[in-house]
PDB file of N, CA and C in Angstrom:
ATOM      1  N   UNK A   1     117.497  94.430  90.077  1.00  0.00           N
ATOM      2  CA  UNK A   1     116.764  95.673  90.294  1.00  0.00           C
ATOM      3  C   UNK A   1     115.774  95.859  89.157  1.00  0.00           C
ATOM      4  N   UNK A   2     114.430  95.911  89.487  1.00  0.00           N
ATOM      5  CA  UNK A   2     113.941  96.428  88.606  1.00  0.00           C
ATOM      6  C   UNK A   2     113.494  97.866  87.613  1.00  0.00           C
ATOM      7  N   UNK A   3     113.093  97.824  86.801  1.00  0.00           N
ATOM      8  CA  UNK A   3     112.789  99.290  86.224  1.00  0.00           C
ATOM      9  C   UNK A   3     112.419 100.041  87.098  1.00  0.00           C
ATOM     10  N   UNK A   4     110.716  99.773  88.087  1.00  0.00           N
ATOM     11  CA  UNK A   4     110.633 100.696  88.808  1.00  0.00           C
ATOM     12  C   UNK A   4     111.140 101.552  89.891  1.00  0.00           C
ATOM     13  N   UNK A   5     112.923 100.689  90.347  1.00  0.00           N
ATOM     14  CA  UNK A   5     113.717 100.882  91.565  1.00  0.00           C
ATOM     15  C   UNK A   5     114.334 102.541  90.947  1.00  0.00           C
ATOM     16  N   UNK A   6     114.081 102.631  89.590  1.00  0.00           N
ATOM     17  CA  UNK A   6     115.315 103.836  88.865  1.00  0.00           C
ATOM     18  C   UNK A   6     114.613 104.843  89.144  1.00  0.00           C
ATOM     19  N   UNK A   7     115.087 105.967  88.606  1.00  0.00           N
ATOM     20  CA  UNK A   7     114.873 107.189  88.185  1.00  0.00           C
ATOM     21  C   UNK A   7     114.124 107.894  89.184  1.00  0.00           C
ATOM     22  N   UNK A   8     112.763 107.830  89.405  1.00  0.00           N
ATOM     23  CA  UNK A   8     112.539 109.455  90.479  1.00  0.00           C
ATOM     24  C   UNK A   8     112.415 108.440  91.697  1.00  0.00           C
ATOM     25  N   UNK A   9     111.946 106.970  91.496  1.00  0.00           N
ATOM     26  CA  UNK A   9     111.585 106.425  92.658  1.00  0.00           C
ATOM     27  C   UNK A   9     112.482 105.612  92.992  1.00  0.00           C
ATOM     28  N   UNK A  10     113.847 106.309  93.799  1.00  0.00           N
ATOM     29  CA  UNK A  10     114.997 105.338  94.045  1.00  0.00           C
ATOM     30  C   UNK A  10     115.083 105.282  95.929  1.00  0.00           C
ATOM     31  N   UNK A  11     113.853 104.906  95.949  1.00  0.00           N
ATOM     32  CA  UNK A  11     114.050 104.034  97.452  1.00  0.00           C
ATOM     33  C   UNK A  11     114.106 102.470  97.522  1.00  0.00           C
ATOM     34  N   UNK A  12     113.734 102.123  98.191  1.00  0.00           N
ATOM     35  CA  UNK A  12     113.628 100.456  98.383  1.00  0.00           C
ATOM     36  C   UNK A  12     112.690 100.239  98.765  1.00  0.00           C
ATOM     37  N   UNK A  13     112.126  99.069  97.921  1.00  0.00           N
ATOM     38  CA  UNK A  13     111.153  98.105  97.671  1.00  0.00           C
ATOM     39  C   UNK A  13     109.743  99.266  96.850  1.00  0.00           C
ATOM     40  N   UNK A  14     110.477 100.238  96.003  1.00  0.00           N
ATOM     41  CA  UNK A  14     109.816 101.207  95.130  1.00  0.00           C
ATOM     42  C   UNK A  14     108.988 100.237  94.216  1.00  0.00           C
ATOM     43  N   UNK A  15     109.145  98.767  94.119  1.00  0.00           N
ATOM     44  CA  UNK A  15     108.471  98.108  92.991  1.00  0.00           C
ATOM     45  C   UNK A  15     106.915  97.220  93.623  1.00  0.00           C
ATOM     46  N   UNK A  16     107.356  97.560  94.960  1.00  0.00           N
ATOM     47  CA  UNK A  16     106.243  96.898  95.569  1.00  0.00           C
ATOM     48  C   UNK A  16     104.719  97.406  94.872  1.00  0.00           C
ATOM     49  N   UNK A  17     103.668  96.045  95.045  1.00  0.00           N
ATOM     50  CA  UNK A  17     102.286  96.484  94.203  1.00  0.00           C
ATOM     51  C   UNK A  17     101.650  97.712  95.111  1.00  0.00           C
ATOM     52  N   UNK A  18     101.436  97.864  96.394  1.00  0.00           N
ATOM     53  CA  UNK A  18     101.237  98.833  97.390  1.00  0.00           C
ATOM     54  C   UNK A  18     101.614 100.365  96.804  1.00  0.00           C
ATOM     55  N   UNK A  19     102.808 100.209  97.107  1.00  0.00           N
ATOM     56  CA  UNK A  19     103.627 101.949  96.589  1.00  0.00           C
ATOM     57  C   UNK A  19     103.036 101.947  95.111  1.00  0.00           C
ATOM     58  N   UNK A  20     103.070 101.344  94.276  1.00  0.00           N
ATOM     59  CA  UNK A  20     102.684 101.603  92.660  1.00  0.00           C
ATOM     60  C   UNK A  20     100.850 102.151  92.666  1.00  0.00           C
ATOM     61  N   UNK A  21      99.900 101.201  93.721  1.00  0.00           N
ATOM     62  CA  UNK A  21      98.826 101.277  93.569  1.00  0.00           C
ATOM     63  C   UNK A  21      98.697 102.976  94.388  1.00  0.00           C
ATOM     64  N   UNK A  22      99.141 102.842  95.052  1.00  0.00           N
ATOM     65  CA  UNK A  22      98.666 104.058  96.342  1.00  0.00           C
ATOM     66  C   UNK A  22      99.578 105.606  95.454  1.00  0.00           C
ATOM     67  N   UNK A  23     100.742 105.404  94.697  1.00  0.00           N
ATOM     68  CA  UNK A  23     101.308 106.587  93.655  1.00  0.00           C
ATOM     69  C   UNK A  23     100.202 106.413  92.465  1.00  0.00           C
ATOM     70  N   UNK A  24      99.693 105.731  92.112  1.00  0.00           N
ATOM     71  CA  UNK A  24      98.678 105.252  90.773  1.00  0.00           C
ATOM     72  C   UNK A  24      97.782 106.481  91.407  1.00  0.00           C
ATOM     73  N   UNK A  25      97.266 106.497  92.426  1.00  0.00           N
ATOM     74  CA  UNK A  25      95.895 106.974  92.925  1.00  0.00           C
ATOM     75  C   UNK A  25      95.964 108.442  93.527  1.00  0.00           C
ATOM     76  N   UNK A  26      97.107 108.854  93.647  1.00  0.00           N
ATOM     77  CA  UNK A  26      97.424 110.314  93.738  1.00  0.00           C
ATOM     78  C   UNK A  26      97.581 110.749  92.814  1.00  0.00           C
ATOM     79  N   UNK A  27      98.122 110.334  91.860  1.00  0.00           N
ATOM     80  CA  UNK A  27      98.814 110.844  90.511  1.00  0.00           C
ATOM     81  C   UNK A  27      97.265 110.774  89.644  1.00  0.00           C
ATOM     82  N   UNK A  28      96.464 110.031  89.873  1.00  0.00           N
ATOM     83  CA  UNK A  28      95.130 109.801  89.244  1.00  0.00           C
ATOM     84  C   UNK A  28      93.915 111.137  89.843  1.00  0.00           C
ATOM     85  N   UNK A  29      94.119 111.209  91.014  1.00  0.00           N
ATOM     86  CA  UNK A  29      93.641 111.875  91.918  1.00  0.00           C
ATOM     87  C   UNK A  29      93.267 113.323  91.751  1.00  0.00           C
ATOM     88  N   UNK A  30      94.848 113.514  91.456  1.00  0.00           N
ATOM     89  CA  UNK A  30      95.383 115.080  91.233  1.00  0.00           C
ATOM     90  C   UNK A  30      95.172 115.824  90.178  1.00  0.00           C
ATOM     91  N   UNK A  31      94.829 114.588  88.870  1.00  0.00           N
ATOM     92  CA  UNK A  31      94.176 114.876  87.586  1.00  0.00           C
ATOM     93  C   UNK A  31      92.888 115.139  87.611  1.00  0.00           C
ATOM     94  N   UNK A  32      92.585 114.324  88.510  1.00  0.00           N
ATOM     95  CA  UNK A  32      90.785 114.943  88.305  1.00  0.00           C
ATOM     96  C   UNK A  32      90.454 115.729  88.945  1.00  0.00           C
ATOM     97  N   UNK A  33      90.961 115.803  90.191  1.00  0.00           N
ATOM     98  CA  UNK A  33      90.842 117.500  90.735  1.00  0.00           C
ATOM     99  C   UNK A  33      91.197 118.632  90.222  1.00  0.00           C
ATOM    100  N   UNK A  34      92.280 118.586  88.853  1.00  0.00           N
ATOM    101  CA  UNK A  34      92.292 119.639  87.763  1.00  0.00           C
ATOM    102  C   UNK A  34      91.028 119.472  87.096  1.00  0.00           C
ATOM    103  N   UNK A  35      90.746 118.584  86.808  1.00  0.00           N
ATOM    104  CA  UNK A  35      89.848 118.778  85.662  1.00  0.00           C
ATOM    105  C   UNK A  35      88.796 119.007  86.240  1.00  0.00           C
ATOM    106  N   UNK A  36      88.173 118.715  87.420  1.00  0.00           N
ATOM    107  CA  UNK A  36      87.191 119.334  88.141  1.00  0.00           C
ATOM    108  C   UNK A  36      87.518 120.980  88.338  1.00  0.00           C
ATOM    109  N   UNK A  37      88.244 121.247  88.822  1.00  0.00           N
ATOM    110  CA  UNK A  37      88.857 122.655  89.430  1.00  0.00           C
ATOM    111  C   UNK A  37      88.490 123.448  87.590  1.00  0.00           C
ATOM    112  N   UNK A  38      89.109 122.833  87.002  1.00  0.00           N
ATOM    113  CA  UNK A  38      88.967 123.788  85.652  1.00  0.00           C
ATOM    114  C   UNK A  38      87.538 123.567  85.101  1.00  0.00           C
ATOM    115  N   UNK A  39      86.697 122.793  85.322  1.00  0.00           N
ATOM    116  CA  UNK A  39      85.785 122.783  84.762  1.00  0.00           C
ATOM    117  C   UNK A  39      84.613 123.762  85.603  1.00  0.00           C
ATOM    118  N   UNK A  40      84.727 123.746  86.945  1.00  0.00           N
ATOM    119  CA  UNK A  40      83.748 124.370  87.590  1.00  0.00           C
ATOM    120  C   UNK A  40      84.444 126.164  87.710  1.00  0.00           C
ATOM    121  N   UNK A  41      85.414 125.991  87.196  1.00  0.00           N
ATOM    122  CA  UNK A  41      85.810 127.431  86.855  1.00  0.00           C
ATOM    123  C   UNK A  41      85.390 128.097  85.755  1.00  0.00           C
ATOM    124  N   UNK A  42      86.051 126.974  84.280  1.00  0.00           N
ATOM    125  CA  UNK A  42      85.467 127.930  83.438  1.00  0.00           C
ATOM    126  C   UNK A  42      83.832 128.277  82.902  1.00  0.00           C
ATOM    127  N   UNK A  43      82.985 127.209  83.737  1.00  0.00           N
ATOM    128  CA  UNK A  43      81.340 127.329  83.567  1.00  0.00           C
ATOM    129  C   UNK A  43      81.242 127.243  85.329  1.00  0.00           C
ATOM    130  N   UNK A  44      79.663 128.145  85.103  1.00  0.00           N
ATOM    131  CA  UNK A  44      79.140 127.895  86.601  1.00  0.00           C
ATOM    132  C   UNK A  44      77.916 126.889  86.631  1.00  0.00           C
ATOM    133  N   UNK A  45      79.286 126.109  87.723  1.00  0.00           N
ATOM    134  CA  UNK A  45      77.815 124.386  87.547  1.00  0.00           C
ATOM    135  C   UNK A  45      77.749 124.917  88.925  1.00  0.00           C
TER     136      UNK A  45
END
């Protein structure tokens, strides 16, 4: 089992490159839509 099988992601085949790339890109995603969201909040672009 590898590392990535543990902790929040305990399904199967959690280590696959697919699931890592496609969680990479939400988790990436969701950051820049904060930082967009906060930026066009605290100035008006």
């Amino acid at each position: 089992m590898s590392d990535l099988n543990r902790g929040i992601m305990k399904f199967k085949n959690a280590d696959k490159p697919s699931v890592i790339f496609l969680s990479s890109i939400l988790v990436l995603g969701s950051i820049i839509a904060l930082i967009v969201w906060a930026l066009s909040t605290a100035y008006a672009i």
